[in-house]
PDB file of N, CA and C in Angstrom:
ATOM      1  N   UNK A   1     112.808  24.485   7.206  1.00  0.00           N
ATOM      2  CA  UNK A   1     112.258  25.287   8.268  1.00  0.00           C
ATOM      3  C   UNK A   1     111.877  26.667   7.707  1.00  0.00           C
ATOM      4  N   UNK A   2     110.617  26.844   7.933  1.00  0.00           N
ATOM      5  CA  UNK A   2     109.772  28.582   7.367  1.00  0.00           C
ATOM      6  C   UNK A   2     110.673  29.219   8.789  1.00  0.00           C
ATOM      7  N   UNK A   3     111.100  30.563   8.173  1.00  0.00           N
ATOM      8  CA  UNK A   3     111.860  31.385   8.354  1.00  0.00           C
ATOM      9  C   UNK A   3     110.343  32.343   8.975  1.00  0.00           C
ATOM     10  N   UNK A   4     111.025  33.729   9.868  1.00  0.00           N
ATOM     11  CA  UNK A   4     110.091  34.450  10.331  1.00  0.00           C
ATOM     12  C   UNK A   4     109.507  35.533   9.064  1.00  0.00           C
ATOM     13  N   UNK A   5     110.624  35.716   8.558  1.00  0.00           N
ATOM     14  CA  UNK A   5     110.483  36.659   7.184  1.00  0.00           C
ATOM     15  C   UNK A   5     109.017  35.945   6.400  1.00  0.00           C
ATOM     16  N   UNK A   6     109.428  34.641   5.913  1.00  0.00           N
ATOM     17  CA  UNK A   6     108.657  34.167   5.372  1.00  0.00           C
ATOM     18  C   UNK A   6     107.368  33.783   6.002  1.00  0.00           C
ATOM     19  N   UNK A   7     106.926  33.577   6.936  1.00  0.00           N
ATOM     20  CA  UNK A   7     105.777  33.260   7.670  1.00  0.00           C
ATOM     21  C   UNK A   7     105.374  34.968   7.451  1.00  0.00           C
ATOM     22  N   UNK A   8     106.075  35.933   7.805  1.00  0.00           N
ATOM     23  CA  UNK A   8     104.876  37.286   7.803  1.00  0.00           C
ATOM     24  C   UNK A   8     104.685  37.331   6.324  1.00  0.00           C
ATOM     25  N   UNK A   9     105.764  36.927   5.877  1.00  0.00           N
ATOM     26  CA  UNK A   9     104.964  37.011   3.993  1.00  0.00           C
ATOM     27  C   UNK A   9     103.832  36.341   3.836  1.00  0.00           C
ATOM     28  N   UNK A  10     103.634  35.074   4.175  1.00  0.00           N
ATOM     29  CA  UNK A  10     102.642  34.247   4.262  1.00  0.00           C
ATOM     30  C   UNK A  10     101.537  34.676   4.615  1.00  0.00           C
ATOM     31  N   UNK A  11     101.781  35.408   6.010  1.00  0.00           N
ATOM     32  CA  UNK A  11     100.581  36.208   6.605  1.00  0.00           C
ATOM     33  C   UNK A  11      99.982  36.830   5.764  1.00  0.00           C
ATOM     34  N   UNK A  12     100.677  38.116   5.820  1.00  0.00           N
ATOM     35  CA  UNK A  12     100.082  39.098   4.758  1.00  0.00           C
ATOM     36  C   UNK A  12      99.599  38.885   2.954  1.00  0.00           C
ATOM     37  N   UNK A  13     100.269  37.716   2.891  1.00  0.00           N
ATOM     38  CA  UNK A  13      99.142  37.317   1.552  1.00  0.00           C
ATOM     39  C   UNK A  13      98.291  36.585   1.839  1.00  0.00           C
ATOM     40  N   UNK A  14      98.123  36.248   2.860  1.00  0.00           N
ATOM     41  CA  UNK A  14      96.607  35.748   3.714  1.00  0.00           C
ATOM     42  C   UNK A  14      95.497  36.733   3.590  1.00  0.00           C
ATOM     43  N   UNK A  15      95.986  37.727   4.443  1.00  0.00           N
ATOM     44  CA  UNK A  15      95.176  38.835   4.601  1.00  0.00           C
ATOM     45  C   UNK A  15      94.790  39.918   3.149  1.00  0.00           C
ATOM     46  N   UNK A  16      96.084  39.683   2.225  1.00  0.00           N
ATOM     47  CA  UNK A  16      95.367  40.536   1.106  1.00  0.00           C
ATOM     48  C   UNK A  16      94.451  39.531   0.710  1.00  0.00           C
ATOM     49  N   UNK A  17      94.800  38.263   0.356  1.00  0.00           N
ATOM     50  CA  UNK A  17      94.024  37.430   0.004  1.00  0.00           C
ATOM     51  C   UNK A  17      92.205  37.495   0.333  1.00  0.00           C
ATOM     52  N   UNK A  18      92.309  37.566   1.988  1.00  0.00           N
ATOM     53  CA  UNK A  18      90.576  37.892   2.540  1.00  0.00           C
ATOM     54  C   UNK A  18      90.192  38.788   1.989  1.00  0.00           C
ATOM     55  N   UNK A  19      90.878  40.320   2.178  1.00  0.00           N
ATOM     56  CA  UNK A  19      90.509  41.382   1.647  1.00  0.00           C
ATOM     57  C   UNK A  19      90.210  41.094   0.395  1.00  0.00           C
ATOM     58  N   UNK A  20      90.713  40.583  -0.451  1.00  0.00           N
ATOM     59  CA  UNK A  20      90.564  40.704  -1.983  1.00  0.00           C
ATOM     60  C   UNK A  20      88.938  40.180  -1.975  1.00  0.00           C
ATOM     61  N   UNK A  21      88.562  38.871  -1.130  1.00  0.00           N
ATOM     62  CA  UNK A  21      87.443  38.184  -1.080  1.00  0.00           C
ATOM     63  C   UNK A  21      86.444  39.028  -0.473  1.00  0.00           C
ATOM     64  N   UNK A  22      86.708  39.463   0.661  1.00  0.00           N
ATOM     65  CA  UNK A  22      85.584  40.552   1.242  1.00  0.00           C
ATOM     66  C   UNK A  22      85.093  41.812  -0.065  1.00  0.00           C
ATOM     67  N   UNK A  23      85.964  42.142  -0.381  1.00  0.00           N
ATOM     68  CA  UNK A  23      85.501  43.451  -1.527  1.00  0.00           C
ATOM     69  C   UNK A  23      84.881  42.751  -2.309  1.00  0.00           C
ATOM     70  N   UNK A  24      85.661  41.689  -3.009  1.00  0.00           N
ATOM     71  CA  UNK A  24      84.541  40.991  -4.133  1.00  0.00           C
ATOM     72  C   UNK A  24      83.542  40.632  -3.801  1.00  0.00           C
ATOM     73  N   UNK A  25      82.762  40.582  -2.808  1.00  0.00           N
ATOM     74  CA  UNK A  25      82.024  39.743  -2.154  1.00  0.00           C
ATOM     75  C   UNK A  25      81.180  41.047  -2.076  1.00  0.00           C
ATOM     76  N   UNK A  26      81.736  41.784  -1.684  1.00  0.00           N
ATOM     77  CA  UNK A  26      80.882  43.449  -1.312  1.00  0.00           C
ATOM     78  C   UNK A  26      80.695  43.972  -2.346  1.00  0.00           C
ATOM     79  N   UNK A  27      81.062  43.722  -3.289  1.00  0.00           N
ATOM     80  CA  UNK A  27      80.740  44.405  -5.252  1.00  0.00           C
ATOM     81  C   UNK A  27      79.723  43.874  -5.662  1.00  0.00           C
ATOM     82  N   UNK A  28      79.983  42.478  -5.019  1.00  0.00           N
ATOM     83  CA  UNK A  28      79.236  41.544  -5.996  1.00  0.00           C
ATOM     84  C   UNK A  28      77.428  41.599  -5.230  1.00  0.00           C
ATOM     85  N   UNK A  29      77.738  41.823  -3.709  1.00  0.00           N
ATOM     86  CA  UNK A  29      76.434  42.091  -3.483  1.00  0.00           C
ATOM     87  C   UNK A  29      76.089  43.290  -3.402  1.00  0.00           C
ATOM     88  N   UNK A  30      76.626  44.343  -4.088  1.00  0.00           N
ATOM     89  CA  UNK A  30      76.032  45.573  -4.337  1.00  0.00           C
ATOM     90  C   UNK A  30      75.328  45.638  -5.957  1.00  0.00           C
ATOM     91  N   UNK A  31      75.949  44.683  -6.950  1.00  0.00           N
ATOM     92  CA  UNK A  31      75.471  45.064  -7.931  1.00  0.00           C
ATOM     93  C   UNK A  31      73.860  43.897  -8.445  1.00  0.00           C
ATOM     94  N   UNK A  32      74.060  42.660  -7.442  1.00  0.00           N
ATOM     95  CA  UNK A  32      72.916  42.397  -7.127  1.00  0.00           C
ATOM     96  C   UNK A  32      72.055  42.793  -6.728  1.00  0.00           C
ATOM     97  N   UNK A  33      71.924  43.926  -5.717  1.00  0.00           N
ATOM     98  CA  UNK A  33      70.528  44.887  -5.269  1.00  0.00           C
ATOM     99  C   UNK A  33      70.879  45.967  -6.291  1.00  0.00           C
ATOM    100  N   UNK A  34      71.788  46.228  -6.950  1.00  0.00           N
ATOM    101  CA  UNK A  34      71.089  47.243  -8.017  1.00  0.00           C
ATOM    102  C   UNK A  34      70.805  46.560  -8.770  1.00  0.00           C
ATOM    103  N   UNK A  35      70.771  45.584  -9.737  1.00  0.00           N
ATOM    104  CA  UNK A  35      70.128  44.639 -10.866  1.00  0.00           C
ATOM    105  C   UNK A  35      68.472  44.329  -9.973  1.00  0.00           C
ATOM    106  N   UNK A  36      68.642  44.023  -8.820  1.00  0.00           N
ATOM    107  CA  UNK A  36      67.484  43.166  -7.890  1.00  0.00           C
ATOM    108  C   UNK A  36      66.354  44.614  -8.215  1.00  0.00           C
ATOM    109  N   UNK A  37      66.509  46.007  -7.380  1.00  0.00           N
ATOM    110  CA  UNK A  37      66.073  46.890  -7.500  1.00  0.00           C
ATOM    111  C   UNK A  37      65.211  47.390  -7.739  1.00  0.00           C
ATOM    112  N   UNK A  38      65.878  47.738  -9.523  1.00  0.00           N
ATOM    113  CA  UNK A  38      64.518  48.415 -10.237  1.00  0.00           C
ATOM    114  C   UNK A  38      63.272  47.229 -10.092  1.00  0.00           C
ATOM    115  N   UNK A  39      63.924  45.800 -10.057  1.00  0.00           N
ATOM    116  CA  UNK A  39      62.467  45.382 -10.255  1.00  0.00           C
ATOM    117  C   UNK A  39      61.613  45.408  -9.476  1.00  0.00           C
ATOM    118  N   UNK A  40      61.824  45.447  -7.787  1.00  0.00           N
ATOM    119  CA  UNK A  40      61.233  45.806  -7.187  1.00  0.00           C
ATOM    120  C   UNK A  40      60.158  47.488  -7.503  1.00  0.00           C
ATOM    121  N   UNK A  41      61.303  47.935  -7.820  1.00  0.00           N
ATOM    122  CA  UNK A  41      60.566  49.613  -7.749  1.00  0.00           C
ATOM    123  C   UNK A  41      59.108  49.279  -8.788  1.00  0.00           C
ATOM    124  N   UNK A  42      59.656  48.503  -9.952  1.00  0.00           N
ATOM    125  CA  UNK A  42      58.670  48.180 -11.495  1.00  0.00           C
ATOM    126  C   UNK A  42      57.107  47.493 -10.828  1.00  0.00           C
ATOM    127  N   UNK A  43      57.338  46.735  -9.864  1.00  0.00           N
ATOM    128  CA  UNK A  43      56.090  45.870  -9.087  1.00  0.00           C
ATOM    129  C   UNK A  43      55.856  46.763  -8.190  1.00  0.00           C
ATOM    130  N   UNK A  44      56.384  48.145  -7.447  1.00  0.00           N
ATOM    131  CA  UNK A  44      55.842  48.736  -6.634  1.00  0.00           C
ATOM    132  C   UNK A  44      54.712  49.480  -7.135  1.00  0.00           C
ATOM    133  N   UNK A  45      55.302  50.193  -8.484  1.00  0.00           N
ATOM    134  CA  UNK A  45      54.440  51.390  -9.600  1.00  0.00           C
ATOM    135  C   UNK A  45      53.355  50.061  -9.990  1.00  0.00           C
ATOM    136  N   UNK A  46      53.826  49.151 -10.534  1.00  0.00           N
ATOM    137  CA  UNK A  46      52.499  48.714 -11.118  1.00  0.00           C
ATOM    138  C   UNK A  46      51.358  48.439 -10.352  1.00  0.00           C
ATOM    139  N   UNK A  47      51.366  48.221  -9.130  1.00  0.00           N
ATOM    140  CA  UNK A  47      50.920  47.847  -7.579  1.00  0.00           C
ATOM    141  C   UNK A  47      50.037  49.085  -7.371  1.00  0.00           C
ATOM    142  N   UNK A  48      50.583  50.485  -7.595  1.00  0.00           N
ATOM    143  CA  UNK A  48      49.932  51.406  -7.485  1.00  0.00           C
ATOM    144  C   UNK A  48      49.178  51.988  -8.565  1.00  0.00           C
ATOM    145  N   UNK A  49      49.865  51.679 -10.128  1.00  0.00           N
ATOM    146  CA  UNK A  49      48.903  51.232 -11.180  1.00  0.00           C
ATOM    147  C   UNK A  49      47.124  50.793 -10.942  1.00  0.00           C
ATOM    148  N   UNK A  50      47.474  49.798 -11.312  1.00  0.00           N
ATOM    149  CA  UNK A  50      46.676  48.830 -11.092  1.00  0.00           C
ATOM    150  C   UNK A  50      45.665  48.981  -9.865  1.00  0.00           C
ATOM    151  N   UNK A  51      45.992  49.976  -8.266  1.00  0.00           N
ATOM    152  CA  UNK A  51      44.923  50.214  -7.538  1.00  0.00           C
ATOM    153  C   UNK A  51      44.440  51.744  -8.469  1.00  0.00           C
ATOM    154  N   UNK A  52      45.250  52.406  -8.918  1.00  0.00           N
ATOM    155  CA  UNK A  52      44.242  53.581  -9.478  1.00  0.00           C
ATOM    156  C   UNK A  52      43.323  53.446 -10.441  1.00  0.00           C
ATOM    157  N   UNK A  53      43.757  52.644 -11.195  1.00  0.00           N
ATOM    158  CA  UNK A  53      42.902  51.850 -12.550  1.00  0.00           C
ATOM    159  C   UNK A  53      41.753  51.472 -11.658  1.00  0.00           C
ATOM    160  N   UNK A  54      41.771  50.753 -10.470  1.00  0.00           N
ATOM    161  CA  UNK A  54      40.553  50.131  -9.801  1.00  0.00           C
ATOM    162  C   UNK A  54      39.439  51.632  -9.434  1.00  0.00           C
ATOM    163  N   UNK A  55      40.621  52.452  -8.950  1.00  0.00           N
ATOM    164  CA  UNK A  55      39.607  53.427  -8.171  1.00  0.00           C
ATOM    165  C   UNK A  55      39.060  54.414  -9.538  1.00  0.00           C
ATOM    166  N   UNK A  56      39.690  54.228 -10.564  1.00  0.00           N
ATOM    167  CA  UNK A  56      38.306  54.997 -11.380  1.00  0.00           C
ATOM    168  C   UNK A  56      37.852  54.204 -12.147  1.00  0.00           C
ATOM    169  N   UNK A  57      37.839  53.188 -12.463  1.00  0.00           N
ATOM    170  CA  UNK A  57      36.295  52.194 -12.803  1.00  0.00           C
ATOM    171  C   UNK A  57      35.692  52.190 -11.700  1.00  0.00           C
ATOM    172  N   UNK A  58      35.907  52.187 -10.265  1.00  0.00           N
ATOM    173  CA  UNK A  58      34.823  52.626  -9.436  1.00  0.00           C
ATOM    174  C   UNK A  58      33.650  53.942  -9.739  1.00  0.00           C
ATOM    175  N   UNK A  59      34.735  54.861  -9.768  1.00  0.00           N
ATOM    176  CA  UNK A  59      34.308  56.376 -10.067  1.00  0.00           C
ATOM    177  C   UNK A  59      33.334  56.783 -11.613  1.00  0.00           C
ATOM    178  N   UNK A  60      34.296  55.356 -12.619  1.00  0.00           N
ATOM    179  CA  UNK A  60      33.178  55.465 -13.768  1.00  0.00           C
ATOM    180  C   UNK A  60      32.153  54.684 -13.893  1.00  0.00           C
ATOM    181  N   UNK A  61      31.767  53.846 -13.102  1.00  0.00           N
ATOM    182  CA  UNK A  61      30.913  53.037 -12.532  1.00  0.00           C
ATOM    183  C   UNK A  61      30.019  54.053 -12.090  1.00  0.00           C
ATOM    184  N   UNK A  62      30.240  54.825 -10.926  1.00  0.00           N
ATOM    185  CA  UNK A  62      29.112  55.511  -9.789  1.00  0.00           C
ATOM    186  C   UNK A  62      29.004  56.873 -11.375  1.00  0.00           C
ATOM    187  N   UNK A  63      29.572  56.924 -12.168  1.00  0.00           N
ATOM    188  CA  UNK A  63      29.179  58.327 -13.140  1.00  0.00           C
ATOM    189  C   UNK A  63      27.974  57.899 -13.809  1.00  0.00           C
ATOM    190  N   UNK A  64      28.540  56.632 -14.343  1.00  0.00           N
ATOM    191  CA  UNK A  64      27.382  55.957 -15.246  1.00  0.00           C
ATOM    192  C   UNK A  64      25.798  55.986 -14.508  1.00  0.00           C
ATOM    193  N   UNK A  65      25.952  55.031 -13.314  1.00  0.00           N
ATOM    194  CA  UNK A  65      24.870  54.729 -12.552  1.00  0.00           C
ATOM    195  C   UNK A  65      24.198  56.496 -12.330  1.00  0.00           C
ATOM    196  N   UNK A  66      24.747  57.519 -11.826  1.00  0.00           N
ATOM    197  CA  UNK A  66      24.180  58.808 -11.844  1.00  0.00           C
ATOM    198  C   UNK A  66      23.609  59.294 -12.827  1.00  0.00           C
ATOM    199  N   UNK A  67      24.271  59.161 -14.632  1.00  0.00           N
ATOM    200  CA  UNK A  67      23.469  59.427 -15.285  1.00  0.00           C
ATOM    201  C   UNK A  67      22.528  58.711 -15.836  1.00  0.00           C
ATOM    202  N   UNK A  68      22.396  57.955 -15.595  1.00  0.00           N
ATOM    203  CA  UNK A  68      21.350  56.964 -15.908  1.00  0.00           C
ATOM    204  C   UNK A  68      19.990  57.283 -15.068  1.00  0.00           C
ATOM    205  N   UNK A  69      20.183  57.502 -13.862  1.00  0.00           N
ATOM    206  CA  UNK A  69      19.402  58.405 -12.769  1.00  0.00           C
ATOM    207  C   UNK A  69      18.870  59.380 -13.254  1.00  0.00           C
ATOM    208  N   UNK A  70      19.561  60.149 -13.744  1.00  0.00           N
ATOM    209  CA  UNK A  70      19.430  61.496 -13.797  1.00  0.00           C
ATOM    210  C   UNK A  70      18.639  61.534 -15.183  1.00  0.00           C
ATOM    211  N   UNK A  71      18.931  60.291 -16.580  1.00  0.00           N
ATOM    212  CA  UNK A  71      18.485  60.750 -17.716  1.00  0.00           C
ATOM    213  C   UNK A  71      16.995  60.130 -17.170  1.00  0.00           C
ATOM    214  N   UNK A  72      16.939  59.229 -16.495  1.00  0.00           N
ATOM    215  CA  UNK A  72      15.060  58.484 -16.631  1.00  0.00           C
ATOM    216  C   UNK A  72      14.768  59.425 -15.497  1.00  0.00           C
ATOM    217  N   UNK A  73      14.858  60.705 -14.637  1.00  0.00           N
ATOM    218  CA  UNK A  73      14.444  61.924 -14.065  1.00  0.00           C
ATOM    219  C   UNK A  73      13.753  62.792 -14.998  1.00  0.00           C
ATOM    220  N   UNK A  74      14.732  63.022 -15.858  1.00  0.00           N
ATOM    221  CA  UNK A  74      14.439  63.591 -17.074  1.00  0.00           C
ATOM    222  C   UNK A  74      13.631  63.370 -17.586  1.00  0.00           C
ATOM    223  N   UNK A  75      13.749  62.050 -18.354  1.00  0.00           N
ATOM    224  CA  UNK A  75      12.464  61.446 -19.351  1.00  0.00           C
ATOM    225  C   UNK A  75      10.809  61.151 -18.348  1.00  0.00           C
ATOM    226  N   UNK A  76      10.797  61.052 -16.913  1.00  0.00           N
ATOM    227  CA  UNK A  76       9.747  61.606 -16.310  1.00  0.00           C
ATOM    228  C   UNK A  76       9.295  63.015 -16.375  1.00  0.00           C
ATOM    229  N   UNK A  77      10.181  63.859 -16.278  1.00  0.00           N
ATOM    230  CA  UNK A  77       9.738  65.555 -15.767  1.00  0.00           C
ATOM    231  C   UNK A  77       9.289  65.279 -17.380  1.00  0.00           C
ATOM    232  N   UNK A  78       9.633  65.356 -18.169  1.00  0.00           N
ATOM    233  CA  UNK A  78       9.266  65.515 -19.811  1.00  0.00           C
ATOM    234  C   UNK A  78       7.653  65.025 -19.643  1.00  0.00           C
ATOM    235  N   UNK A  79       7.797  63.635 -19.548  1.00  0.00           N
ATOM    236  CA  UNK A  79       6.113  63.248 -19.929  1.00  0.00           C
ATOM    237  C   UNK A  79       5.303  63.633 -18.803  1.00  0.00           C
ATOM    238  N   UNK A  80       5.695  64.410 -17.479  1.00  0.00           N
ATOM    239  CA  UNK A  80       5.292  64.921 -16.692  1.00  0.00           C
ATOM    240  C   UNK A  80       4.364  66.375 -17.910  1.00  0.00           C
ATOM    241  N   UNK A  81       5.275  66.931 -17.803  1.00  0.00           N
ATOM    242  CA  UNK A  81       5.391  68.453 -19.008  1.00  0.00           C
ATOM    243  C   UNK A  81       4.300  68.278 -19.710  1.00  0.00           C
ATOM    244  N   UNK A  82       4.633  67.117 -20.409  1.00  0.00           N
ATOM    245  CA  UNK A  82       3.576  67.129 -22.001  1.00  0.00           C
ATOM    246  C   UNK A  82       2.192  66.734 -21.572  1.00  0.00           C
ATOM    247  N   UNK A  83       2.249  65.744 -20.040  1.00  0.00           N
ATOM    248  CA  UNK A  83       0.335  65.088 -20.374  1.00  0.00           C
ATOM    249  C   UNK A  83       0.168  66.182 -19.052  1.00  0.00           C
ATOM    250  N   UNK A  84       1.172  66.201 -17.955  1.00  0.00           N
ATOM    251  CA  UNK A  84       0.501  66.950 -16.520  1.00  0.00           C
ATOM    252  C   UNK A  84       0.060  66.253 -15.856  1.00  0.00           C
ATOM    253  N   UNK A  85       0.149  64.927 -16.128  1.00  0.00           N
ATOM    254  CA  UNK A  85      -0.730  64.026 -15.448  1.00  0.00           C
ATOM    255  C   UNK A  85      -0.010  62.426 -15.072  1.00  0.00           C
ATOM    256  N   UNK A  86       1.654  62.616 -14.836  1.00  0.00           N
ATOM    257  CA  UNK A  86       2.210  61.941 -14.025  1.00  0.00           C
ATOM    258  C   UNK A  86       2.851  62.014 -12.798  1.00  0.00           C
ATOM    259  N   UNK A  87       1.969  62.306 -12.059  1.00  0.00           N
ATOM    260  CA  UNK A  87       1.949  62.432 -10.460  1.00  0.00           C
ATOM    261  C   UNK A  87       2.947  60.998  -9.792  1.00  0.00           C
ATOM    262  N   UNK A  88       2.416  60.103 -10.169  1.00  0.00           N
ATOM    263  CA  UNK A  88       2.438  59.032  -9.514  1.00  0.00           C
ATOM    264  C   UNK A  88       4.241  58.538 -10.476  1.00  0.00           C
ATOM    265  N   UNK A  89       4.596  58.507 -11.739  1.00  0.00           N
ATOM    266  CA  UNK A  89       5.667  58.138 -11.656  1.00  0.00           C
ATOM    267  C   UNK A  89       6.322  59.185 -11.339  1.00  0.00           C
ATOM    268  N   UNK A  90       5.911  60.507 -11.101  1.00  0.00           N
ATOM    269  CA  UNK A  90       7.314  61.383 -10.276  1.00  0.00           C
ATOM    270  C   UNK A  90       7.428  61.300  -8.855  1.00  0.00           C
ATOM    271  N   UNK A  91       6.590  60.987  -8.713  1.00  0.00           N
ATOM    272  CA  UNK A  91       6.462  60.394  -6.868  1.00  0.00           C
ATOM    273  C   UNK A  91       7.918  59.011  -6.904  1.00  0.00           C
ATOM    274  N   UNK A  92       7.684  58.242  -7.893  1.00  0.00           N
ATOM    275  CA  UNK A  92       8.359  56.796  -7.810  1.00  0.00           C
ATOM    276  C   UNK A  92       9.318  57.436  -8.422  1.00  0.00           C
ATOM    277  N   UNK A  93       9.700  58.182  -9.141  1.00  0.00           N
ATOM    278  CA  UNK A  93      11.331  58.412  -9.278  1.00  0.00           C
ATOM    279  C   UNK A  93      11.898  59.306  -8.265  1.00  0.00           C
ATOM    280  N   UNK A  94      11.363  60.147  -7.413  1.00  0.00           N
ATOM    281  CA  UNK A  94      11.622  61.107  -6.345  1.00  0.00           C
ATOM    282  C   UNK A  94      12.191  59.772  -5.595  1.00  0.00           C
ATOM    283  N   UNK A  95      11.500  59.076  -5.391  1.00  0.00           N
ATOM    284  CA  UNK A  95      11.900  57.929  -3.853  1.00  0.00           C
ATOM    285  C   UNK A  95      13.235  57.201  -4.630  1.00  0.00           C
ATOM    286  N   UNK A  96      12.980  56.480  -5.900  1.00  0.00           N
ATOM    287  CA  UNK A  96      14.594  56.636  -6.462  1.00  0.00           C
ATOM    288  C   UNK A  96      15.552  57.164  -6.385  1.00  0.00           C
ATOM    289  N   UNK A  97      15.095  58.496  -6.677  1.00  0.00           N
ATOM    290  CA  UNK A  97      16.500  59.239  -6.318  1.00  0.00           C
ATOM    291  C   UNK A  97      16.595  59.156  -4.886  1.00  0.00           C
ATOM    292  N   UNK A  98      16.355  60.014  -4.603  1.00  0.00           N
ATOM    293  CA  UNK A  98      16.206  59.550  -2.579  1.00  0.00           C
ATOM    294  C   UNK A  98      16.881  58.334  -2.185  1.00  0.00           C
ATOM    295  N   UNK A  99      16.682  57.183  -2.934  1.00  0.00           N
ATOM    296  CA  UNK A  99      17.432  55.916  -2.247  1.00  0.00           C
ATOM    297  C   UNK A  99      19.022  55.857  -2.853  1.00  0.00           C
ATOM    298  N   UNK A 100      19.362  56.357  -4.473  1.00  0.00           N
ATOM    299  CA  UNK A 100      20.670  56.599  -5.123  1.00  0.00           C
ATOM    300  C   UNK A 100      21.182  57.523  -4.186  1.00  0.00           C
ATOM    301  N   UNK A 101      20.491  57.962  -3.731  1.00  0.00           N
ATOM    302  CA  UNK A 101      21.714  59.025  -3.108  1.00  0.00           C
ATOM    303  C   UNK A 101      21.812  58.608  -1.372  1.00  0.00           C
ATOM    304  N   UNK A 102      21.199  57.881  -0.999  1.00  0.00           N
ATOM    305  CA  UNK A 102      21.575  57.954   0.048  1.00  0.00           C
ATOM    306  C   UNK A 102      22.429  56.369   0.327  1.00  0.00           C
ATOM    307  N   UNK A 103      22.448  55.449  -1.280  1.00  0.00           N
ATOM    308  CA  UNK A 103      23.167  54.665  -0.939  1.00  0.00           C
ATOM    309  C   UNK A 103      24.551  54.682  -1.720  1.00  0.00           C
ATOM    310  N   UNK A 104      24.597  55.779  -2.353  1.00  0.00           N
ATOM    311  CA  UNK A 104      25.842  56.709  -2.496  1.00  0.00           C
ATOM    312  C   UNK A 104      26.504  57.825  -2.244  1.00  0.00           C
TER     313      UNK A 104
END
């Protein structure tokens, strides 16, 4: 026959027993979200990487396309200069530009 003594002993190494399991249990899923974590944080940065990389090959994209604009402007006003007598392709690069810029 278990004695009363012995049944609260019983108890209470019951209960350290849970406790012991609850903490381990609470360590163990704390050091899983810190291991889990950084990697998240590593795919957040690269996430934001990877859109800035996008937004200036956009930006060096629209640089390029401008000077390219801007150098055959040039190479018109020039042979404009030298003969005086290109009316008609500075007319057609005016409406060029005019359309670069208004579809940028």
């Amino acid at each position: 026959m278990v004695t009363w003594h012995e049944a609260f002993q019983a108890f209470l190494a019951g209960c350290g027993a849970f406790t012991c399991v609850c903490v381990a249990g609470g360590w163990f899923l704390k050091i899983v979200k810190g291991v889990r974590q950084p990697a998240v944080n590593v795919f957040e940065k690269l996430d934001n990487d990877n859109k800035r990389i996008k937004r200036l090959e956009d930006e060096i994209d629209y640089i390029s396309k401008s000077i390219s604009v801007l150098m055959r402007s040039n190479l018109v006003i020039l042979g404009h200069l030298s003969t005086n007598n290109n009316v008609g392709e500075m007319a057609k690069m005016e409406k060029e530009i005019q359309e670069f810029l208004i579809n940028n």
